[in-house]
N, C-alpha and C. Protein backbone atom coordinates (compact mmCIF):
# COMPACT_ATOMS: atom_id res chain seq x y z
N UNK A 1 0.84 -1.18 0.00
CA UNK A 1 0.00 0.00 0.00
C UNK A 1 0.89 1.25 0.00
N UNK A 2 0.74 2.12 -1.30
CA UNK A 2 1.22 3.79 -0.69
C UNK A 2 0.63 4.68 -0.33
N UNK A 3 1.30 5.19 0.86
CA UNK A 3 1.02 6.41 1.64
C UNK A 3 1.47 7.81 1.19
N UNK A 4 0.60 8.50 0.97
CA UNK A 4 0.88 9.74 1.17
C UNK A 4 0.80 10.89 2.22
N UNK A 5 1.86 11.62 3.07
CA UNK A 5 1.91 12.70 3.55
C UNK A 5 0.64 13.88 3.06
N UNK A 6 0.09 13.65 4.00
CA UNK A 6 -0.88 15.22 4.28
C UNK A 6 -0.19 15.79 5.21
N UNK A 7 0.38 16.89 4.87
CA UNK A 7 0.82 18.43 5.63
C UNK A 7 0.15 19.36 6.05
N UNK A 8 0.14 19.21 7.10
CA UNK A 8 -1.12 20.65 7.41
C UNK A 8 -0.45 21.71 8.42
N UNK A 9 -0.60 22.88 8.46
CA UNK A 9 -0.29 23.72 9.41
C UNK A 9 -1.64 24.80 9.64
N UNK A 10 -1.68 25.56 10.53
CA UNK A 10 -2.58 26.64 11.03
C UNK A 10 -3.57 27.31 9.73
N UNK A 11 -2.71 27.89 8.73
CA UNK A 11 -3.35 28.33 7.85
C UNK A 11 -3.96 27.23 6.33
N UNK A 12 -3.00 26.15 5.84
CA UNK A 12 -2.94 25.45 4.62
C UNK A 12 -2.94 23.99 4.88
N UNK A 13 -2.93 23.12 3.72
CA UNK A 13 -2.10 21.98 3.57
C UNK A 13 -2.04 21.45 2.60
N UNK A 14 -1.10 20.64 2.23
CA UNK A 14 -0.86 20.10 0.72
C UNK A 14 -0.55 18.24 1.32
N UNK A 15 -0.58 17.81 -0.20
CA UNK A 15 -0.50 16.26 -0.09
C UNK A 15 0.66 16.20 -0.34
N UNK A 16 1.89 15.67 -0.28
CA UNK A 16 3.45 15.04 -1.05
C UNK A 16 2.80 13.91 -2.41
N UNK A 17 3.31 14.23 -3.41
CA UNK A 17 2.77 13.48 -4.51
C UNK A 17 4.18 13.38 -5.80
N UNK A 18 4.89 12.38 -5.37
CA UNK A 18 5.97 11.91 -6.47
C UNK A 18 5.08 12.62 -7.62
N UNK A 19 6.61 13.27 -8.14
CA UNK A 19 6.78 13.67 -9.93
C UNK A 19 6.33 13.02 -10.31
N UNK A 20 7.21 12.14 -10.56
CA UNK A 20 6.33 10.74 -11.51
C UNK A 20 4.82 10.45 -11.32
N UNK A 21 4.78 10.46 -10.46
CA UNK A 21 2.71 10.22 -10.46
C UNK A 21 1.69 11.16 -10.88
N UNK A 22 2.45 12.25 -10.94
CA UNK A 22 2.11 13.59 -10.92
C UNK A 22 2.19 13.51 -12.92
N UNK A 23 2.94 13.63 -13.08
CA UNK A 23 3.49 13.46 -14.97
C UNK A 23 2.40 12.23 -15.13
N UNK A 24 2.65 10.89 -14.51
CA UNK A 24 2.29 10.07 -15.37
C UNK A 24 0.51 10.26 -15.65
N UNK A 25 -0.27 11.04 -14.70
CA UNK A 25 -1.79 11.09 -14.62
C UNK A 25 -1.80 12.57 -15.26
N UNK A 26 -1.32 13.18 -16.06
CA UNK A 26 -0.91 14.31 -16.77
C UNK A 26 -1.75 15.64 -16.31
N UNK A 27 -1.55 15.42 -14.71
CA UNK A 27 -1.71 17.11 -14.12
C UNK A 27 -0.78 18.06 -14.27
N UNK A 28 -1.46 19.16 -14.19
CA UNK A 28 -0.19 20.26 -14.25
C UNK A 28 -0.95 21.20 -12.90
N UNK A 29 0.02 20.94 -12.11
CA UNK A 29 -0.46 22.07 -10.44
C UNK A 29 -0.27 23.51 -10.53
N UNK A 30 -1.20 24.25 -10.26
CA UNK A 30 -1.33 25.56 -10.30
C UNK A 30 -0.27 26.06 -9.12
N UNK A 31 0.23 27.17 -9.33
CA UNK A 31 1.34 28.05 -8.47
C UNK A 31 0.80 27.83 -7.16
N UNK A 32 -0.30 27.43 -6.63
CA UNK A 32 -0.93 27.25 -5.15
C UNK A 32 0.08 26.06 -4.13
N UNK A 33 0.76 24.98 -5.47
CA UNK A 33 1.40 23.93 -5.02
C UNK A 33 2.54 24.36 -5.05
N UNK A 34 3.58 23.03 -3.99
CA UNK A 34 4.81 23.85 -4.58
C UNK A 34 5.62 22.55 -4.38
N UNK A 35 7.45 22.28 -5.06
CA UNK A 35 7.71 21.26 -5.64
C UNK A 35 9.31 21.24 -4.64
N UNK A 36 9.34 20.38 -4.31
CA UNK A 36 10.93 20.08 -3.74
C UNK A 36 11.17 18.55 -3.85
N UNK A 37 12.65 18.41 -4.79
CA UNK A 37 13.27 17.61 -5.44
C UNK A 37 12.12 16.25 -6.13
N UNK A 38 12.16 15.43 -5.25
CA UNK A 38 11.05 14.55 -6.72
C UNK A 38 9.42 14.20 -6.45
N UNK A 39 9.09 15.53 -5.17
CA UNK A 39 7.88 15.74 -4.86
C UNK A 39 7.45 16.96 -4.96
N UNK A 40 5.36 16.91 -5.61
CA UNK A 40 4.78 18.18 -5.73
C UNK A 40 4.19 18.05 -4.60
N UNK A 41 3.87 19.11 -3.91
CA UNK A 41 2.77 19.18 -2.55
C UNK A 41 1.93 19.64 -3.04
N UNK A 42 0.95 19.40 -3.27
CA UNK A 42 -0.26 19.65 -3.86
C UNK A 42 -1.73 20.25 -3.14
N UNK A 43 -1.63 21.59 -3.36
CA UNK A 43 -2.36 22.21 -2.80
C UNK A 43 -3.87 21.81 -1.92
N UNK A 44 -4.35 21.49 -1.06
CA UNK A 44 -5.63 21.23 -0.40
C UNK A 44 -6.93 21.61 -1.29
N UNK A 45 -6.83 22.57 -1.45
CA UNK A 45 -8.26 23.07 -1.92
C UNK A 45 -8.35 23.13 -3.53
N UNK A 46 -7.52 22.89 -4.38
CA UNK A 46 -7.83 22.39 -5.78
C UNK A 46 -7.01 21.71 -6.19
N UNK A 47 -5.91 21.41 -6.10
CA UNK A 47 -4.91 20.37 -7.36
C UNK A 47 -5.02 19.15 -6.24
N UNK A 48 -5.01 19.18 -5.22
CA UNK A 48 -5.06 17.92 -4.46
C UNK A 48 -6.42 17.55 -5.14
N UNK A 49 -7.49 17.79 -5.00
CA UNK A 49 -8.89 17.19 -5.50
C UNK A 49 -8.60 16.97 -7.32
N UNK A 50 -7.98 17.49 -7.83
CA UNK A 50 -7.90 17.06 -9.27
C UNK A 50 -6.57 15.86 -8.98
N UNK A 51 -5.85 15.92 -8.09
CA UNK A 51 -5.15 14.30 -8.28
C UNK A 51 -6.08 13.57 -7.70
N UNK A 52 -6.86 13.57 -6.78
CA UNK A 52 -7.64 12.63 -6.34
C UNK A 52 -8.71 12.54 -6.91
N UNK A 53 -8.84 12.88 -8.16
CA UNK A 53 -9.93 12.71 -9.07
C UNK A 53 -9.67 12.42 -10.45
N UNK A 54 -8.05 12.59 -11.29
CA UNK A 54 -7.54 11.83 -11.84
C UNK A 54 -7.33 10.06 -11.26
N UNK A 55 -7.17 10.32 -9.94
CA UNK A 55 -6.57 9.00 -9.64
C UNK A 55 -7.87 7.60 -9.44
N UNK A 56 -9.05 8.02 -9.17
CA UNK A 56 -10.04 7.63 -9.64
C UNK A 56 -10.85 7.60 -11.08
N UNK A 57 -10.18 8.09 -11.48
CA UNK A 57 -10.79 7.92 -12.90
C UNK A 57 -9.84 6.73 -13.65
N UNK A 58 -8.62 6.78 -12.74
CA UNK A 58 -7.55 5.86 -13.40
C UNK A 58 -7.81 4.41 -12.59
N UNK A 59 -8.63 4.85 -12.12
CA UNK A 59 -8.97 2.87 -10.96
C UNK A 59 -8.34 3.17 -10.28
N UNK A 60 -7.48 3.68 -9.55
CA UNK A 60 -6.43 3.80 -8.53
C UNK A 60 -7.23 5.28 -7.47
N UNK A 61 -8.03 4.74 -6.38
CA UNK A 61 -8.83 5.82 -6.06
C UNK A 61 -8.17 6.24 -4.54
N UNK A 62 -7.96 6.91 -3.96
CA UNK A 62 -7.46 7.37 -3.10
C UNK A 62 -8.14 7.64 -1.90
N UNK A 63 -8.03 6.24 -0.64
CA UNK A 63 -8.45 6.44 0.52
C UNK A 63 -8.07 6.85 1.68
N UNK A 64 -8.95 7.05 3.25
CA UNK A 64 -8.74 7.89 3.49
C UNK A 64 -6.98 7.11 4.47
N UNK A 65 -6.85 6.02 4.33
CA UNK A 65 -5.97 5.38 5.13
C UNK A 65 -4.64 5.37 4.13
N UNK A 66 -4.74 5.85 3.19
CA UNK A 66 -3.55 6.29 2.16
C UNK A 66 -3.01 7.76 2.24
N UNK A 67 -3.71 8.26 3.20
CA UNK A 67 -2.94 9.48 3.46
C UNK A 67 -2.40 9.31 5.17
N UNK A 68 -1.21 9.83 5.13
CA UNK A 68 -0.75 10.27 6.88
C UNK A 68 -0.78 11.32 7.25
N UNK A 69 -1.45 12.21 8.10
CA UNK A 69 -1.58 13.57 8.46
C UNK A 69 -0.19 13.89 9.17
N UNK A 70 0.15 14.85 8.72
CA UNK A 70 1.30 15.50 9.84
C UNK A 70 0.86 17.06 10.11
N UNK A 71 0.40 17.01 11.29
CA UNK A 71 0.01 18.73 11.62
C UNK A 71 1.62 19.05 12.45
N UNK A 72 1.17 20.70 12.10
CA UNK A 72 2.22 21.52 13.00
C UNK A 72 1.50 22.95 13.40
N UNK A 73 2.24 23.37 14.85
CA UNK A 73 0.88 24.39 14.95
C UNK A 73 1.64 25.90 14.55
N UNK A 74 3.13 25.66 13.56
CA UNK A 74 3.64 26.74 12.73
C UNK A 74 3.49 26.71 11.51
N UNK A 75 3.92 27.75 11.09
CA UNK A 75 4.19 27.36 9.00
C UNK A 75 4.66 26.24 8.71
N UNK A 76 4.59 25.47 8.03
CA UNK A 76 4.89 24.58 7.69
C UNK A 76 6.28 25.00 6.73
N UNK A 77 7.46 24.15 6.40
CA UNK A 77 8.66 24.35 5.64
C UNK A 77 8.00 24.06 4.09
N UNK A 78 7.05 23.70 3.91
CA UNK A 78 6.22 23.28 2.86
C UNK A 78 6.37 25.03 2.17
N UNK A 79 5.84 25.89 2.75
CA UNK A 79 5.92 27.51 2.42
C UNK A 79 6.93 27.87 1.72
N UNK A 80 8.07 27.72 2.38
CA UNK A 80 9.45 27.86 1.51
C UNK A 80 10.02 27.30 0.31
N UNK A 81 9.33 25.91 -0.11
CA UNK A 81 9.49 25.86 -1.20
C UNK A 81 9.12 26.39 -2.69
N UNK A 82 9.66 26.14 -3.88
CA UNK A 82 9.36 26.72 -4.97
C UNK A 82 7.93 26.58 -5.38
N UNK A 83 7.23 27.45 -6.19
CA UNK A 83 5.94 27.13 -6.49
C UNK A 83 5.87 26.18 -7.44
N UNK A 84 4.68 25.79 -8.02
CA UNK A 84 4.75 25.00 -9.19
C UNK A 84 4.67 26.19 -10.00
């Protein structure tokens, strides 16, 4: 089974979503997400719901025990990275 990282802090959160999965279901993440080395974090409130709605359309549907929450009650380092 793969897991994905849910990031959350006070204000946001994004999912961690390998490049490759990201390319191969041919999204392109709006500047809301943002990308460090061979992961996109994928914004909460729209590109996360369009991977999790590519990924069901592909048979591969995304439950809720496939994600791991990691809260923090600061910014998250997620902020500092590059946008998409």
């Amino acid at each position: 089974m793969t897991t994905y990282k849910y990031i959350q802090d006070p204000g946001h959160g994004w999912i961690e979503v390998p490049v490759s999965e990201i390319r191969a279901l041919g999204l392109k993440p709006s500047h809301c997400s943002y990308k460090k080395g061979r992961y996109v974090y994928l914004e909460e409130d729209c590109d996360a719901l369009a991977w999790i709605n590519a990924r069901a359309a592909a048979g591969r549907p995304v439950n809720r025990d496939d994600l791991v929450e990691i809260h923090t009650n600061h910014d998250s380092p997620v902020r500092d990275m590059a946008r998409c």
